[in-house]
N, C-alpha and C. Protein backbone atom coordinates (compact mmCIF):
# COMPACT_ATOMS: atom_id res chain seq x y z
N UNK A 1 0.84 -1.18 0.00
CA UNK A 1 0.00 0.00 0.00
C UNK A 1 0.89 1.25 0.00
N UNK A 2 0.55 1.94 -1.03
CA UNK A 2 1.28 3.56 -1.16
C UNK A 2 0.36 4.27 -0.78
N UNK A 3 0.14 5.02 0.40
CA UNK A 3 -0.62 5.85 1.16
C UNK A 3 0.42 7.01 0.75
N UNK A 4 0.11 8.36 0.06
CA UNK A 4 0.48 10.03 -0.23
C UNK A 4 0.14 10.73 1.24
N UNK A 5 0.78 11.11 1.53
CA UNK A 5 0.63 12.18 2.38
C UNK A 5 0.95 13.79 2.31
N UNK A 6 0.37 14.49 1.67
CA UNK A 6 0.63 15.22 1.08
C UNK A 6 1.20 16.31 1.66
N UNK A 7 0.72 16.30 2.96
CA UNK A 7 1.23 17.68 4.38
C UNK A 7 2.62 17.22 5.08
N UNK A 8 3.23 15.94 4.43
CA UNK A 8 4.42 15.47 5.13
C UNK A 8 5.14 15.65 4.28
N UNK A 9 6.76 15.80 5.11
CA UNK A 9 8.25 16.09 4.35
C UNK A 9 8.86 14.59 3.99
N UNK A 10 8.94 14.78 2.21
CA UNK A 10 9.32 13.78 1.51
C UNK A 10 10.88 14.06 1.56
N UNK A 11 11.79 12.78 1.09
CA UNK A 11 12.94 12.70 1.00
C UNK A 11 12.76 13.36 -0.56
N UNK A 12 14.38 14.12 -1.32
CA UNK A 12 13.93 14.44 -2.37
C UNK A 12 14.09 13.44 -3.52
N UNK A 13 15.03 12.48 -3.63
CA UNK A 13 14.95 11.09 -4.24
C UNK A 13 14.26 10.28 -4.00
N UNK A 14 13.54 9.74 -3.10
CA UNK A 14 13.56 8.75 -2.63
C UNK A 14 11.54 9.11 -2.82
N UNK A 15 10.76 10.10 -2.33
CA UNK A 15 9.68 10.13 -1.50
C UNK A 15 8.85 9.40 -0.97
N UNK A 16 9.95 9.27 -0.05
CA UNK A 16 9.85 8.42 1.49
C UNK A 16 9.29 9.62 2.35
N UNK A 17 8.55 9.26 3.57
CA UNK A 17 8.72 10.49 4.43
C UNK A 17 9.89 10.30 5.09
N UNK A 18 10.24 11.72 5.13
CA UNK A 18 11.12 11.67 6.57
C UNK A 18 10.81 11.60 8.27
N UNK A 19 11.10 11.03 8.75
CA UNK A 19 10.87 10.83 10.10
C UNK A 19 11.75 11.17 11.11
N UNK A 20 11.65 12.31 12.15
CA UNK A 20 12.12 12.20 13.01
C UNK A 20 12.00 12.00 14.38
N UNK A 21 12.83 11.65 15.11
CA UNK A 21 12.12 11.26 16.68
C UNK A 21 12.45 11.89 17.88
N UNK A 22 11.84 12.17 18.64
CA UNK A 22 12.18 13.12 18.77
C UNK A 22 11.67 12.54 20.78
N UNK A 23 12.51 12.68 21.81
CA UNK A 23 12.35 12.01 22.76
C UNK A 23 13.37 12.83 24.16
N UNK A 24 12.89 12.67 25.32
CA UNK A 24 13.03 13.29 26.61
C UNK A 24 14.84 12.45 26.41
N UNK A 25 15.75 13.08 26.91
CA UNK A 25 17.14 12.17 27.80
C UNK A 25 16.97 13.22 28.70
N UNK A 26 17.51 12.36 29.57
CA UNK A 26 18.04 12.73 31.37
C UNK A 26 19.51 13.56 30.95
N UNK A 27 19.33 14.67 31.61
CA UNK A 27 20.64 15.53 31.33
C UNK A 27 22.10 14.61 31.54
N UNK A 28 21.53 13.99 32.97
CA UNK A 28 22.55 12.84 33.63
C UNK A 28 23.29 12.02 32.72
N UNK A 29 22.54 11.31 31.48
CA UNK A 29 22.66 10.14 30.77
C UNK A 29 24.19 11.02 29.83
N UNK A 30 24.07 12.11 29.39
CA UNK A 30 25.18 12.81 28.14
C UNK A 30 26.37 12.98 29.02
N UNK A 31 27.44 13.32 28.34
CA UNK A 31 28.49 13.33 27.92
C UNK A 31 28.68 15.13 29.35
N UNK A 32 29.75 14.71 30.17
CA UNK A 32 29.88 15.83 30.87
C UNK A 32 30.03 17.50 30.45
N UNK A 33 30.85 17.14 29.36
CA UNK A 33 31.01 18.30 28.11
C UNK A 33 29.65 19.40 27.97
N UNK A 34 28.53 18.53 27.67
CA UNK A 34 27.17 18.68 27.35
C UNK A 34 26.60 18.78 28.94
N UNK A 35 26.75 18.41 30.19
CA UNK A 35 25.94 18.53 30.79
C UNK A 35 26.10 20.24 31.34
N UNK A 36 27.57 20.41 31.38
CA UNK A 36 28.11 21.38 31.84
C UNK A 36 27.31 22.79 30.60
N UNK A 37 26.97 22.49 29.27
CA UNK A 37 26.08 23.50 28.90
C UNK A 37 24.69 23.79 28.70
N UNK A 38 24.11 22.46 30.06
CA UNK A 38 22.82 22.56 30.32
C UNK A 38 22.76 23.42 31.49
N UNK A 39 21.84 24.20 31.53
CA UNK A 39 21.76 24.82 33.22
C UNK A 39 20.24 24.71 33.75
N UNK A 40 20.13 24.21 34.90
CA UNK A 40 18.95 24.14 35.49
C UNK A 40 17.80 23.13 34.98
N UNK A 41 18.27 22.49 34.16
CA UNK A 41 16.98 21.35 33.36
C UNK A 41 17.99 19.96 33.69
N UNK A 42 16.95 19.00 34.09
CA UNK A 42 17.30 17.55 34.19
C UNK A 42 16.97 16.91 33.12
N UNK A 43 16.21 17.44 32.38
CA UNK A 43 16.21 16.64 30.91
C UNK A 43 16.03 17.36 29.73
N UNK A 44 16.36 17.33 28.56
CA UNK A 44 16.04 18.07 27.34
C UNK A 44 15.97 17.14 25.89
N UNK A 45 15.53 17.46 25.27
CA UNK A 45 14.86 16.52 23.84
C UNK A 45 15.84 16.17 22.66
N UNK A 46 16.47 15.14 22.38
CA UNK A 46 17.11 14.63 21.13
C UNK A 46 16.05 14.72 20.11
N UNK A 47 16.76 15.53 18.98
CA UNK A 47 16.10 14.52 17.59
C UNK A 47 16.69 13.71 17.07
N UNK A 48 16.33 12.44 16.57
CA UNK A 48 17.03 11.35 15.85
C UNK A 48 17.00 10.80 14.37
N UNK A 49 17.24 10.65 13.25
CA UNK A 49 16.41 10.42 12.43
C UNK A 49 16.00 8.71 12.43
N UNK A 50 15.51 8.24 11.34
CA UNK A 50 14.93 6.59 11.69
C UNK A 50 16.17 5.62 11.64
N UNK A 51 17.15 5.92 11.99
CA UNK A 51 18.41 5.38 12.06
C UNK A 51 18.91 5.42 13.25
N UNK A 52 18.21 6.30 13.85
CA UNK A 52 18.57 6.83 15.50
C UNK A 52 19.87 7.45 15.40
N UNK A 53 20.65 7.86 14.98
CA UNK A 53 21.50 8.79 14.85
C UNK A 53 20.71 10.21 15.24
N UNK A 54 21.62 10.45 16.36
CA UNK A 54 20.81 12.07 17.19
C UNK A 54 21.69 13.23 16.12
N UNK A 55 20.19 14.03 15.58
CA UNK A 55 20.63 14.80 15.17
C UNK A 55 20.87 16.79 15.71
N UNK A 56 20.14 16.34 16.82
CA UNK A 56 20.15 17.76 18.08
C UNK A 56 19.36 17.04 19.05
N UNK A 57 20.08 18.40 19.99
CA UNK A 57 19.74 18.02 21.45
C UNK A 57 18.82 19.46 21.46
N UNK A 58 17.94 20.12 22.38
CA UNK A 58 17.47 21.02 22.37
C UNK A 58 16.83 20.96 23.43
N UNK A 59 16.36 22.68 24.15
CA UNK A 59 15.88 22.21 25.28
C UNK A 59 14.70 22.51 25.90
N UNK A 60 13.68 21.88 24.66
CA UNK A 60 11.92 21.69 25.16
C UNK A 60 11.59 20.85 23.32
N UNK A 61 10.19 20.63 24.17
CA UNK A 61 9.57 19.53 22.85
C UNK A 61 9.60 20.67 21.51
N UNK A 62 8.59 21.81 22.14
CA UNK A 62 8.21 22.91 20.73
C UNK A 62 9.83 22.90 20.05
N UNK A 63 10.88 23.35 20.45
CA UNK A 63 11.72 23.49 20.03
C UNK A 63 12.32 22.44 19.15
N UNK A 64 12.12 21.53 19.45
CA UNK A 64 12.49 19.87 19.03
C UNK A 64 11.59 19.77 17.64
N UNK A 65 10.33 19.99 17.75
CA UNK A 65 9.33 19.99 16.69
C UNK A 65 9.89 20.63 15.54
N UNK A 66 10.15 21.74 16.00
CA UNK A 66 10.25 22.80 15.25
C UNK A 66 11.66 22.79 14.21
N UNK A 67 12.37 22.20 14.62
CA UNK A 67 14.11 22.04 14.26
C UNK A 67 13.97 20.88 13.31
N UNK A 68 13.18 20.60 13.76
CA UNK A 68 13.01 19.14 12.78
C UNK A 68 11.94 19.25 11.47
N UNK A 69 11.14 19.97 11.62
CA UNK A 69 9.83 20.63 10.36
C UNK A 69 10.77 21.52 9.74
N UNK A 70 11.74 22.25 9.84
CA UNK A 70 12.55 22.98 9.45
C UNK A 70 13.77 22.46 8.54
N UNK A 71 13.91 21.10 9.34
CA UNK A 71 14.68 20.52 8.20
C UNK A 71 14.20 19.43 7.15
N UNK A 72 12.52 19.70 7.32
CA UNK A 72 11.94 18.70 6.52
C UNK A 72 11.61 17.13 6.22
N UNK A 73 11.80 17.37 8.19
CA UNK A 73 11.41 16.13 8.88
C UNK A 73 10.24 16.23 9.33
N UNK A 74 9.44 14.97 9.54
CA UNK A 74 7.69 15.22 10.31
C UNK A 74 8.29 14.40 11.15
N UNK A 75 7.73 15.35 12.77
CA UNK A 75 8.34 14.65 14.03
C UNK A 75 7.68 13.84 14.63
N UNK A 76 7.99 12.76 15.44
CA UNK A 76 7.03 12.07 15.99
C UNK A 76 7.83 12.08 17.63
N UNK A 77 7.08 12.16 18.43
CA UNK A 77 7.53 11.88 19.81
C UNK A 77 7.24 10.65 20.01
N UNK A 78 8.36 10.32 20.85
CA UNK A 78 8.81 8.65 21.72
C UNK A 78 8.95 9.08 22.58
N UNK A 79 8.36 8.33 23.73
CA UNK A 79 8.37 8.07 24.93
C UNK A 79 9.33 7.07 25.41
């Protein structure tokens, strides 16, 4: 089944959608480097693409959404 979606970001070869994911980490879990340029938040949002390769860290969902529709990804949150 080829279901069009016409309001979603296609790959430009491929039109696949793009997918990204987009999910809570514990400030704790990263790299000290990174925790040291978090301030005051215990957790903030990776995007990943469907490969899981993180492609930003950012620090709230809107923002996460948004970084990712921008690069012509449709985001999906994981829990």
């Amino acid at each position: 089944m080829n279901t069009r979606y016409p309001n979603l970001p296609f790959g430009e070869e491929t039109q696949e959608v793009k997918i990204a994911y987009v999910r809570p980490v514990a400030v704790s879990e990263l790299p000290e480097e990174v925790q040291d340029q978090v301030e005051g938040l215990d957790h903030i949002y990776s995007v990943n693409d469907a490969e899981g390769t993180r492609l930003a860290l950012v620090a709230n969902l809107p923002l996460a959404f948004a970084i990712a529709r921008e690069h012509d990804f449709a985001p999906v949150n994981v829990h």
